[in-house]
N, C-alpha and C. Protein backbone atom coordinates (compact mmCIF):
# COMPACT_ATOMS: atom_id res chain seq x y z
N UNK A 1 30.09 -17.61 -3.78
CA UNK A 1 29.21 -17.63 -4.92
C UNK A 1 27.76 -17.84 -4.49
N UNK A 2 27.59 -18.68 -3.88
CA UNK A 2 26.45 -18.68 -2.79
C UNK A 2 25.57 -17.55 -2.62
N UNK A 3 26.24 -16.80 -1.66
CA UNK A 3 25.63 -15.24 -1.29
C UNK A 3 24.94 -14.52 -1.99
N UNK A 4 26.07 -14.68 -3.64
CA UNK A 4 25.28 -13.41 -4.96
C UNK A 4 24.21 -14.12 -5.46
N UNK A 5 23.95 -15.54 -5.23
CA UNK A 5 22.22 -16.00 -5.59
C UNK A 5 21.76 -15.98 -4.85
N UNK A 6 22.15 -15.49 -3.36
CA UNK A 6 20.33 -15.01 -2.33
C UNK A 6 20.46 -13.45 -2.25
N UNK A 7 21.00 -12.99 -2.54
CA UNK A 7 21.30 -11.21 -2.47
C UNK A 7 19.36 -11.09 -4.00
N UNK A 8 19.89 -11.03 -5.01
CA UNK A 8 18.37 -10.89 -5.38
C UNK A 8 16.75 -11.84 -4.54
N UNK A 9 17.40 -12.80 -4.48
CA UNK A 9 16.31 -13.77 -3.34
C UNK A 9 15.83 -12.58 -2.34
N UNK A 10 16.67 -12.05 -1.68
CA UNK A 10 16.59 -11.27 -0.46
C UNK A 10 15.61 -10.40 -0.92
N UNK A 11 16.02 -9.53 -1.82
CA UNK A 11 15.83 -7.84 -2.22
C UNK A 11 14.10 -8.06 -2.91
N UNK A 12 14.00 -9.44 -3.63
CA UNK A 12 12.72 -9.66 -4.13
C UNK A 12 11.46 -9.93 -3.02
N UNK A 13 12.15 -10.89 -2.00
CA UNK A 13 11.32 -10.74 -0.74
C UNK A 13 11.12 -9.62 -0.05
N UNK A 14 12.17 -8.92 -0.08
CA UNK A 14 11.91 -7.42 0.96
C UNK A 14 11.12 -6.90 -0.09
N UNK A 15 11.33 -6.58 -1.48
CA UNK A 15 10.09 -5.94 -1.91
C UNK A 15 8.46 -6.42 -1.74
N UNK A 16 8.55 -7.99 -1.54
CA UNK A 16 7.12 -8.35 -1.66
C UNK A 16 6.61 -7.90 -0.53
N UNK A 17 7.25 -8.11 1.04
CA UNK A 17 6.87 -7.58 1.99
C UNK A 17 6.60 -5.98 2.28
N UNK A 18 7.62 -5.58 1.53
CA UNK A 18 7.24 -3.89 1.52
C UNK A 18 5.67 -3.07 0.37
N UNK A 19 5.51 -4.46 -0.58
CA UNK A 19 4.30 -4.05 -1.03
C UNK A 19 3.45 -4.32 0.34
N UNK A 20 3.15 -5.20 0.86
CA UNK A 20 2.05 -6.15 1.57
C UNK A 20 2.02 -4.83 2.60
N UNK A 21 2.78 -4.66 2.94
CA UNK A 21 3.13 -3.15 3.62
C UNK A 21 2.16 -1.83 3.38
N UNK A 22 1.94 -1.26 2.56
CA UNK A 22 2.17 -0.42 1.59
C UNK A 22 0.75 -0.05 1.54
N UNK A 23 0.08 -1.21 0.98
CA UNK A 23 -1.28 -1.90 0.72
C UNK A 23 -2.32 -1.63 1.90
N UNK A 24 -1.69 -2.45 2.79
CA UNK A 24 -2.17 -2.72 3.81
C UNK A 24 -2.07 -0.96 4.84
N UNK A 25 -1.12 -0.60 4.86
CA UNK A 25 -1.20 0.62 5.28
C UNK A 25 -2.09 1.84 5.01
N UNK A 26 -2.02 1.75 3.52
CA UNK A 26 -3.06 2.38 2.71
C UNK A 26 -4.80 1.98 2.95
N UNK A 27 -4.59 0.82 2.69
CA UNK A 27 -6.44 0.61 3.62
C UNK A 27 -6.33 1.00 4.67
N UNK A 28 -5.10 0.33 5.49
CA UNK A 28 -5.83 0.77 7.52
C UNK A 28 -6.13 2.21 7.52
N UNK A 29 -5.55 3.12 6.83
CA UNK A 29 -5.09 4.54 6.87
C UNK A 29 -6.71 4.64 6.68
N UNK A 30 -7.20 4.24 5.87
CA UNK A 30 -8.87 4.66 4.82
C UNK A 30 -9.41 4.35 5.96
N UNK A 31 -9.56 3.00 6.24
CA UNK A 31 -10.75 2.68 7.60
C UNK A 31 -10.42 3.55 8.14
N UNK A 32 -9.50 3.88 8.98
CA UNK A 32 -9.44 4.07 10.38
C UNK A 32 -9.92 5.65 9.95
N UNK A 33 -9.59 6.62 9.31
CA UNK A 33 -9.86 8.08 8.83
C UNK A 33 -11.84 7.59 8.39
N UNK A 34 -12.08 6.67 7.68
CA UNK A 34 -13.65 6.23 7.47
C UNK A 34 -14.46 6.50 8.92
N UNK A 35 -13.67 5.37 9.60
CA UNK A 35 -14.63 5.01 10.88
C UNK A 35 -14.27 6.29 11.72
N UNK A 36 -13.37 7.37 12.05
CA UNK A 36 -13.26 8.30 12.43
C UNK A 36 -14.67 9.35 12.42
N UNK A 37 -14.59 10.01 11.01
CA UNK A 37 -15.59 10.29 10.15
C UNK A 37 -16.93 9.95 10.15
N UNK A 38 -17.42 8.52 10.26
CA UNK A 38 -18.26 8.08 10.50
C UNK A 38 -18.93 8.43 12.15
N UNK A 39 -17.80 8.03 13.03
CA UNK A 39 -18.52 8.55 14.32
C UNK A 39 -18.95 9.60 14.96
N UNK A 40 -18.09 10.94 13.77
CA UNK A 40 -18.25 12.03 13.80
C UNK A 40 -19.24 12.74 13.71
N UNK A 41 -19.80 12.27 12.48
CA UNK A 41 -20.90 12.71 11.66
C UNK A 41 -22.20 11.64 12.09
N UNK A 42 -21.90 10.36 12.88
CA UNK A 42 -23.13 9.68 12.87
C UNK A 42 -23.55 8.95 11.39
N UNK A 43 -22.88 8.50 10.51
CA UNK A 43 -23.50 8.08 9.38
C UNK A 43 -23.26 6.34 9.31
N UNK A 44 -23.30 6.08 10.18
CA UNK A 44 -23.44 4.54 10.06
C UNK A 44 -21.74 4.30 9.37
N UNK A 45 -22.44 3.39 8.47
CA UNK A 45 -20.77 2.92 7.61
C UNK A 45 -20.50 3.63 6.69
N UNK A 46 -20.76 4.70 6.59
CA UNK A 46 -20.62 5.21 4.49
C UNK A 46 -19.09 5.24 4.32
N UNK A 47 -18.57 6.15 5.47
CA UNK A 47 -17.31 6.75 5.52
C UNK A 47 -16.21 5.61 5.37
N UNK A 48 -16.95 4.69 6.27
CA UNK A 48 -16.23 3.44 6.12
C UNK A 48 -15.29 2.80 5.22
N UNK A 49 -16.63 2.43 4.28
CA UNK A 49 -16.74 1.77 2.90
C UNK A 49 -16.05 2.95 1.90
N UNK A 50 -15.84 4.28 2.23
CA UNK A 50 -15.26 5.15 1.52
C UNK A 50 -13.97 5.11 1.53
N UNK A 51 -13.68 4.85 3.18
CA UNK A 51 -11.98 4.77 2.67
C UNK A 51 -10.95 4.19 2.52
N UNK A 52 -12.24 2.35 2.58
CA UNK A 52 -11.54 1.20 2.16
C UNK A 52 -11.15 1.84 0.69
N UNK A 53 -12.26 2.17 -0.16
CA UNK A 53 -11.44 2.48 -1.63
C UNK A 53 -10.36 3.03 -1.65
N UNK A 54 -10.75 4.23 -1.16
CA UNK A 54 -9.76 5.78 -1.23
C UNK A 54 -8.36 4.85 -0.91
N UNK A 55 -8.63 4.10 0.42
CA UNK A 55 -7.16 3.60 0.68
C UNK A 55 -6.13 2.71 -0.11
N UNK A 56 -7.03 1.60 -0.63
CA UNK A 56 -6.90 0.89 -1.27
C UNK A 56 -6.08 1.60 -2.90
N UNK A 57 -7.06 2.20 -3.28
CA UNK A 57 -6.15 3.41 -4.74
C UNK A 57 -5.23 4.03 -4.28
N UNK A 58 -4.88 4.37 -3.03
CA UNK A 58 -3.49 5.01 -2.51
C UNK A 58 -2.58 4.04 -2.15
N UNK A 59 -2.67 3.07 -1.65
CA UNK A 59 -1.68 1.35 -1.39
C UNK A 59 -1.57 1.49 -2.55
N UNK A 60 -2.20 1.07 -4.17
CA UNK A 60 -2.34 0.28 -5.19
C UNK A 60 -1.27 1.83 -5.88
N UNK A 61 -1.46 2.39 -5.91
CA UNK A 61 -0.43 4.05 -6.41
C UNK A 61 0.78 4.05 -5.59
N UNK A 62 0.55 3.82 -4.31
CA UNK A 62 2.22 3.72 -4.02
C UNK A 62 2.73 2.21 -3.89
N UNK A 63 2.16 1.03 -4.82
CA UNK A 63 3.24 0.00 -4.76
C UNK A 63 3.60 -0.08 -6.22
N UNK A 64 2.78 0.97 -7.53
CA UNK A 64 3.07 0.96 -8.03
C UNK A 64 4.22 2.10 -8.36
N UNK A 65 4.62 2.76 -7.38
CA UNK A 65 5.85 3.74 -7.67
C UNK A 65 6.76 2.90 -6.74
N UNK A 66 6.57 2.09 -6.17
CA UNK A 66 7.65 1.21 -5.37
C UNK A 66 8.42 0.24 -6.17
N UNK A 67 7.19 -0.22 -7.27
CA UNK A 67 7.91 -1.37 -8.20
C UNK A 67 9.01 -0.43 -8.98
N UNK A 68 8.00 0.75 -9.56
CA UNK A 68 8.72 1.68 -10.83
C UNK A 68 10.03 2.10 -10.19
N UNK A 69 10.60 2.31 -9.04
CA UNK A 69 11.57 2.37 -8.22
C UNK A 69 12.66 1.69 -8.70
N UNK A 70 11.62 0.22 -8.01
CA UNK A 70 12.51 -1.44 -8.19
C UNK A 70 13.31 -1.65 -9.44
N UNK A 71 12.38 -1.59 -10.49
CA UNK A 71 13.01 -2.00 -11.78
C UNK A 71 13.49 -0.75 -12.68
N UNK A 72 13.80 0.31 -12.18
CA UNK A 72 14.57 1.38 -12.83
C UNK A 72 13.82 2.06 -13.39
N UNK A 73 12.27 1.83 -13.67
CA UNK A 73 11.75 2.83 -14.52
C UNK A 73 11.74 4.13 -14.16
N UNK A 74 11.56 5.33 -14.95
CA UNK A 74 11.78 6.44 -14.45
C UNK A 74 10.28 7.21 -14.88
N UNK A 75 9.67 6.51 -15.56
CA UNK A 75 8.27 7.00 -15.84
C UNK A 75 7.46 7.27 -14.54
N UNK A 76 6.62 8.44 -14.64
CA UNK A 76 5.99 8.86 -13.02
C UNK A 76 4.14 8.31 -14.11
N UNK A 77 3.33 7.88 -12.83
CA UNK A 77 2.32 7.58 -13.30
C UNK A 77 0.89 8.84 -13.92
């Protein structure tokens, strides 16, 4: 009986970690394509600061189809 109250424990942690994931992937992805860009072109930081956003709205879009996953919704954003 034990087990079936950490089985959701589990699955709620692996999701939190798979957002933190997700997120985080999505910015590094932006910098690192920013600062790419940036050295390319010579523009200081612009690119930078561009794809912290860009990344950031792509983490924040795919943890929200990760949740919609989680909890059964079937609605696409």
């Amino acid at each position: 009986m034990k087990k079936r109250r950490q089985l959701p424990l589990l699955r709620a942690l692996a999701l939190v970690g798979q957002l933190g994931f997700v997120i985080a992937g999505g910015v590094g992805a932006g910098v690192g394509a920013g600062w790419a860009l940036d050295r390319w072109a010579d523009t200081g930081a612009v690119f930078t600061i561009v794809g912290i956003f860009v990344g950031l709205a792509g983490g924040a879009a795919a943890a929200y189809r990760l949740l919609a996953g989680f909890t059964g919704s079937d609605e696409e954003p």
